[in-house]
C-alpha atoms as a PDB file:
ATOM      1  CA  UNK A   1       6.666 -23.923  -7.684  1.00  0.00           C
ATOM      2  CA  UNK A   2       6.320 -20.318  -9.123  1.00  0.00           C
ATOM      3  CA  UNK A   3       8.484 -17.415  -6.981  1.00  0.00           C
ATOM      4  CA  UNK A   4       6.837 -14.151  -6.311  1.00  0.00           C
ATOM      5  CA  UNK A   5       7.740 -11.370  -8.645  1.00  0.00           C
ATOM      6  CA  UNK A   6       7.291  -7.812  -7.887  1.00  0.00           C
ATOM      7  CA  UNK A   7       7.420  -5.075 -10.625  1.00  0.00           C
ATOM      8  CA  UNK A   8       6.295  -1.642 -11.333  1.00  0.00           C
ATOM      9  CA  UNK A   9       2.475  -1.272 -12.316  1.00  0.00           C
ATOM     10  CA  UNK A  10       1.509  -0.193 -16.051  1.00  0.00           C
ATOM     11  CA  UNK A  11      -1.486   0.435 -17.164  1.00  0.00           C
ATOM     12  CA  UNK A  12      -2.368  -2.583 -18.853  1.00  0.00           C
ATOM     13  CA  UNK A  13      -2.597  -3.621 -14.765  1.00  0.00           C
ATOM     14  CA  UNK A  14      -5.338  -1.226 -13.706  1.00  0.00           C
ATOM     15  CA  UNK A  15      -8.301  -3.805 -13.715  1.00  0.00           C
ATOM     16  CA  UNK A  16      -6.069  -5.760 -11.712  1.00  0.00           C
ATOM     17  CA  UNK A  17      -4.890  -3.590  -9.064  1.00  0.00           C
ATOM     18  CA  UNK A  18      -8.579  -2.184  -8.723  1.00  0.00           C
ATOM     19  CA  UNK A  19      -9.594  -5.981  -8.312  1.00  0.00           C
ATOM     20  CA  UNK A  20      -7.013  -6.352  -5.427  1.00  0.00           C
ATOM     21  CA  UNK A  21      -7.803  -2.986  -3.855  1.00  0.00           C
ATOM     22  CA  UNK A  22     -11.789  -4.648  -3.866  1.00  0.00           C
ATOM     23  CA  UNK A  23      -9.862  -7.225  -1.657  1.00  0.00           C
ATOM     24  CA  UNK A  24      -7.973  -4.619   1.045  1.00  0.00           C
ATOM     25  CA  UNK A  25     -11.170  -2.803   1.155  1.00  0.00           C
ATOM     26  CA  UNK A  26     -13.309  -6.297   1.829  1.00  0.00           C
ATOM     27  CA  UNK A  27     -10.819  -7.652   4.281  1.00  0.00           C
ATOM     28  CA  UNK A  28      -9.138  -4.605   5.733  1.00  0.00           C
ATOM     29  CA  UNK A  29     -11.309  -1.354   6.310  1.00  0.00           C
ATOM     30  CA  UNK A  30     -14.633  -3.710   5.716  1.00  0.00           C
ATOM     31  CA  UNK A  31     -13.523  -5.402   9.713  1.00  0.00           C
ATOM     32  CA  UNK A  32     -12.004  -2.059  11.325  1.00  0.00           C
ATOM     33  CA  UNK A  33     -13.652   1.129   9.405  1.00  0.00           C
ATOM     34  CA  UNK A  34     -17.588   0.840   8.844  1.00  0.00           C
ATOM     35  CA  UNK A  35     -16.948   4.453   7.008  1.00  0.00           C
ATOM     36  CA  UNK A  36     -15.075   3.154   4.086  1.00  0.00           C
ATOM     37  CA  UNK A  37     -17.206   2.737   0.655  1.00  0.00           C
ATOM     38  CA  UNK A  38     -16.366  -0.692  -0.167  1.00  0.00           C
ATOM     39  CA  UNK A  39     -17.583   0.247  -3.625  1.00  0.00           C
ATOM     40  CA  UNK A  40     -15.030   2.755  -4.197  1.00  0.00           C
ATOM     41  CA  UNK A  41     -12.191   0.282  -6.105  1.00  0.00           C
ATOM     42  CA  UNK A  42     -15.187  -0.633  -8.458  1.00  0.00           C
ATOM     43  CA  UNK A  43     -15.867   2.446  -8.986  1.00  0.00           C
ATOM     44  CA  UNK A  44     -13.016   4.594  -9.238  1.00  0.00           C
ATOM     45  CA  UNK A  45     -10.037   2.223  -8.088  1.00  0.00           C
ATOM     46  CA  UNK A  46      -8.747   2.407 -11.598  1.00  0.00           C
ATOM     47  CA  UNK A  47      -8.898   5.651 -12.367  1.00  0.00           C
ATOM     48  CA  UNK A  48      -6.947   6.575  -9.204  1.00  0.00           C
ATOM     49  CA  UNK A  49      -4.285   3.927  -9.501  1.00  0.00           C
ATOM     50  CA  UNK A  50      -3.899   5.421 -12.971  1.00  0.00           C
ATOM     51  CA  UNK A  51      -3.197   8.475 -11.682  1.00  0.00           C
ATOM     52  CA  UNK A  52      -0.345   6.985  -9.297  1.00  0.00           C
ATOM     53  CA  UNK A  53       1.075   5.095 -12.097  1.00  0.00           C
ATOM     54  CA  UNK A  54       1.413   8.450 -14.665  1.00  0.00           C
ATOM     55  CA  UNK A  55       2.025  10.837 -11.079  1.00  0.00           C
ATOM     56  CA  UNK A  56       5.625  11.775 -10.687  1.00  0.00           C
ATOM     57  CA  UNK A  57       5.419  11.741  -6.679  1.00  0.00           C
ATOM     58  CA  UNK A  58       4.022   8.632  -6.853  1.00  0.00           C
ATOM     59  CA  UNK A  59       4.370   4.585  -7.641  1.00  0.00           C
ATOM     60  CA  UNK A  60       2.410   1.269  -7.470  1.00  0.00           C
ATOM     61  CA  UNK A  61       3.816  -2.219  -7.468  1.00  0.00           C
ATOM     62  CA  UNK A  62       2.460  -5.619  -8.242  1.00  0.00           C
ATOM     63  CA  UNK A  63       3.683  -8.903  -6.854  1.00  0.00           C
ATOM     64  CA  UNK A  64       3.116 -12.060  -8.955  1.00  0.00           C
ATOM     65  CA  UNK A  65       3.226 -15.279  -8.995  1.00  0.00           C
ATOM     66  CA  UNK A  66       3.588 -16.851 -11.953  1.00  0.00           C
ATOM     67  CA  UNK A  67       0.907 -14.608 -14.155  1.00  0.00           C
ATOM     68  CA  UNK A  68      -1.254 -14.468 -11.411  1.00  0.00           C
ATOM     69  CA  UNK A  69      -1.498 -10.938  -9.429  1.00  0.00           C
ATOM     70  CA  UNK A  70      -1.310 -11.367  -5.878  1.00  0.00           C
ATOM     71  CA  UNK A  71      -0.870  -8.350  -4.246  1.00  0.00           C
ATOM     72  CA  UNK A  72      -0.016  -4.715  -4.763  1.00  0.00           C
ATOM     73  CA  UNK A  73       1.490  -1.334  -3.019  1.00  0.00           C
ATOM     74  CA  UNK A  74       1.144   1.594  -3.518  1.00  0.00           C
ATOM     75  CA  UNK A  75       3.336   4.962  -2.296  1.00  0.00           C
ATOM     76  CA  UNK A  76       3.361   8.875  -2.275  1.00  0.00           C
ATOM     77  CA  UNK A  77       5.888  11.115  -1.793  1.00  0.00           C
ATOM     78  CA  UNK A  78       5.412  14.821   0.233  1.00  0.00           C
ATOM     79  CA  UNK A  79       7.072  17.350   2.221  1.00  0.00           C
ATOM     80  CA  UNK A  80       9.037  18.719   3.104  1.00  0.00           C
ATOM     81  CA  UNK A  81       6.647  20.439   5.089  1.00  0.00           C
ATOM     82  CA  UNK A  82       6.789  24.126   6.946  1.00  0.00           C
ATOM     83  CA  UNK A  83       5.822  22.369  10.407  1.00  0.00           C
ATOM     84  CA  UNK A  84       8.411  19.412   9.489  1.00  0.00           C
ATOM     85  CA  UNK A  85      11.188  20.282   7.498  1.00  0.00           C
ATOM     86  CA  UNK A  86      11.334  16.215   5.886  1.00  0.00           C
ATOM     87  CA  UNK A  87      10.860  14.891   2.425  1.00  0.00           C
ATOM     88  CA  UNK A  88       8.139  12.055   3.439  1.00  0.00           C
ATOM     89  CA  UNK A  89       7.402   8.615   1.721  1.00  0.00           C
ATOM     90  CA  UNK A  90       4.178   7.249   2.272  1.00  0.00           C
ATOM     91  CA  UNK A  91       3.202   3.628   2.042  1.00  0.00           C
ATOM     92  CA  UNK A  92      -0.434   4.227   1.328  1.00  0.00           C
ATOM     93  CA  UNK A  93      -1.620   1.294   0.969  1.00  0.00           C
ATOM     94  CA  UNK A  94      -0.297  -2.575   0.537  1.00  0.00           C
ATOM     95  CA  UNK A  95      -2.130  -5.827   0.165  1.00  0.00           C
ATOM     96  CA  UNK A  96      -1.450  -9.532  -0.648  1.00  0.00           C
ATOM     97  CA  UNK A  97      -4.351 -11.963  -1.340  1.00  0.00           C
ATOM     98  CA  UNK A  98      -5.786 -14.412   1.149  1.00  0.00           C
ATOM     99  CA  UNK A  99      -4.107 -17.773   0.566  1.00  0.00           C
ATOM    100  CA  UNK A 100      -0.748 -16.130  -0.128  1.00  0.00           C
ATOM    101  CA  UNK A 101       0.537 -14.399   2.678  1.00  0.00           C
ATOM    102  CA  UNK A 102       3.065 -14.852   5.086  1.00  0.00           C
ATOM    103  CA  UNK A 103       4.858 -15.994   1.616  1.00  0.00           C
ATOM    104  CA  UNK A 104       7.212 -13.359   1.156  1.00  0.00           C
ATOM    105  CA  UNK A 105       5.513 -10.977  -1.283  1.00  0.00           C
ATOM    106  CA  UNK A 106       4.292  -8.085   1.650  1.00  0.00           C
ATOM    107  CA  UNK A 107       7.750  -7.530   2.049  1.00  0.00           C
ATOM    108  CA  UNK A 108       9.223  -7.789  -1.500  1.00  0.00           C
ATOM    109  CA  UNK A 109       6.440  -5.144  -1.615  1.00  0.00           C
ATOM    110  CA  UNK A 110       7.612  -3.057   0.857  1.00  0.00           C
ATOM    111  CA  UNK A 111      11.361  -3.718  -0.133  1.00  0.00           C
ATOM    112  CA  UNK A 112      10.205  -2.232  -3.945  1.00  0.00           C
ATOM    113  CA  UNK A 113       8.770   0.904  -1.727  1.00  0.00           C
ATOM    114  CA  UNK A 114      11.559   1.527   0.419  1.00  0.00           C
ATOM    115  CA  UNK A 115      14.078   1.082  -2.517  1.00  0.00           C
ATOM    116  CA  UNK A 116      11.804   3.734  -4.836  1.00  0.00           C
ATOM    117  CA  UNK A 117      11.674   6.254  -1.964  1.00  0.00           C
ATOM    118  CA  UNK A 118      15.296   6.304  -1.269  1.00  0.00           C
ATOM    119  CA  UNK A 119      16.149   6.580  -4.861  1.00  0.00           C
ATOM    120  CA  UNK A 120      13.091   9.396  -4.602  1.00  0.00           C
ATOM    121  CA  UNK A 121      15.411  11.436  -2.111  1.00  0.00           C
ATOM    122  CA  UNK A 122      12.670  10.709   1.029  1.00  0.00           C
ATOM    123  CA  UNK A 123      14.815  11.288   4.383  1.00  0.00           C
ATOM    124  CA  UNK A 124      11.177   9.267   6.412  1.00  0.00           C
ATOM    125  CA  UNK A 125       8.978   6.469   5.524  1.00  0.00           C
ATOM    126  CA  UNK A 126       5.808   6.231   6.963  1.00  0.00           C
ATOM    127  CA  UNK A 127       2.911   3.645   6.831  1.00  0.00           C
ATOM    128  CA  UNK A 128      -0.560   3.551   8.531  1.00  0.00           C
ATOM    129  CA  UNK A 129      -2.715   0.873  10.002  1.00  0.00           C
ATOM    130  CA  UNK A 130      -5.932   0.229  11.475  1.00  0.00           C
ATOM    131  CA  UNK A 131      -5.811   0.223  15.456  1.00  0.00           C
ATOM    132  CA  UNK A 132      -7.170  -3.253  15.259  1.00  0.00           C
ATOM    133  CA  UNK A 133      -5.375  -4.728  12.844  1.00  0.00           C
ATOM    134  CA  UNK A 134      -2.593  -5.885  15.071  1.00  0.00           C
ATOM    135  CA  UNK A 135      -1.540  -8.279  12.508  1.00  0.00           C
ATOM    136  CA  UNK A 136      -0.520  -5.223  10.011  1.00  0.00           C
ATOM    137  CA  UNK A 137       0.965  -3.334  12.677  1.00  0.00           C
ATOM    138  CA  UNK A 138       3.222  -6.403  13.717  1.00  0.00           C
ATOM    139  CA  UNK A 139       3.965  -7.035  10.061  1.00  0.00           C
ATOM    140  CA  UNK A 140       5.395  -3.502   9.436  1.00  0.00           C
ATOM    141  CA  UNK A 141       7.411  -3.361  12.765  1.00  0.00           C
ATOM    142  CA  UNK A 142       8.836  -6.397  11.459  1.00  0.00           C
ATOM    143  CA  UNK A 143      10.277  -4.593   8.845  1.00  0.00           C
ATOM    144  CA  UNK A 144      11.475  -1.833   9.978  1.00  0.00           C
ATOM    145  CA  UNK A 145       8.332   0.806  10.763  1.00  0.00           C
ATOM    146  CA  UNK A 146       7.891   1.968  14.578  1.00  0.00           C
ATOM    147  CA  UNK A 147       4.969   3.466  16.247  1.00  0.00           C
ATOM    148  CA  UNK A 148       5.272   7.266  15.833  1.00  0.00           C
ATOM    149  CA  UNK A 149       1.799   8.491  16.297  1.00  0.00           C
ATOM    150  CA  UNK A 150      -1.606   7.757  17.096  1.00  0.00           C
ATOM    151  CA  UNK A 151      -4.775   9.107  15.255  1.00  0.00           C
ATOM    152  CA  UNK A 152      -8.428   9.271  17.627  1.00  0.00           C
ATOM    153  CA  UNK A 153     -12.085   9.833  16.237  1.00  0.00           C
ATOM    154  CA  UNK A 154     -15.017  10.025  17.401  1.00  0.00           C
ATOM    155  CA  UNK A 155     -18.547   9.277  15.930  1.00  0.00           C
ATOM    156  CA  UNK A 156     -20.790  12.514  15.564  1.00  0.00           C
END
């Protein structure tokens, strides 16, 4: 039995991570956001995850098992801000395949994040989740992420 790796993304990843991202969009914002282009990976996923990958405020890592890419994250840095004086991580996005979660690799994921935005000099992580995806929220409260705020809309 393979163990999940996680590494930094290259480039040669890119048709990869855009595949994946086809997944989070599919699975994710496809149930809780009927806003979200669910053709935007295909489209432009890998010309934005290039972009993270060269950015210097910015990272994406894989997780693997065996050869096979399973899942990916992906985080910003910002601030500090005039409003908030902090240096801010953000876990924009992370995702692990159908069939292999609740395996270990969301939160080597996360692990990879926290450890790149401490070395990054972030003082605050922060993640978001869909209202109604209980299952993320739970997930990142198990390790370590509390509620801090709470985002409304409203259909025009």
């Amino acid at each position: 039995m393979s163990t999940v790796t996680v590494r930094p993304a290259t480039a040669s990843d890119l048709p990869a991570l855009a595949r994946l991202s086809g997944g989070l969009f599919a699975i994710d914002a496809g149930q809780f956001d009927p806003w979200t282009d669910q053709e935007w990976p295909a489209r432009d996923g890998e010309t934005y995850f290039g972009k993270l990958i060269a950015g210097d405020a910015s990272a994406i890592w894989l997780a693997e098992l065996g050869d096979e890419p399973i899942g990916y994250a992906t985080g910003k840095l910002g601030g500090p801000y005039s409003t908030r004086p902090v240096s801010v991580a953000d876990l924009e996005s992370v995702f692990v395949a159908e069939g292999h979660r609740s395996g270990g690799a969301g939160e080597a994921l996360v692990r990879a994040f926290l450890a790149w935005a401490r070395d990054q000099g972030a003082e605050l992580a922060q993640v978001t989740a869909y209202s109604g995806n209980v299952r993320a929220q739970a997930f990142y409260q198990r390790v370590g992420f509390h509620p801090h705020t709470v985002t409304l809309e409203m259909s025009l």
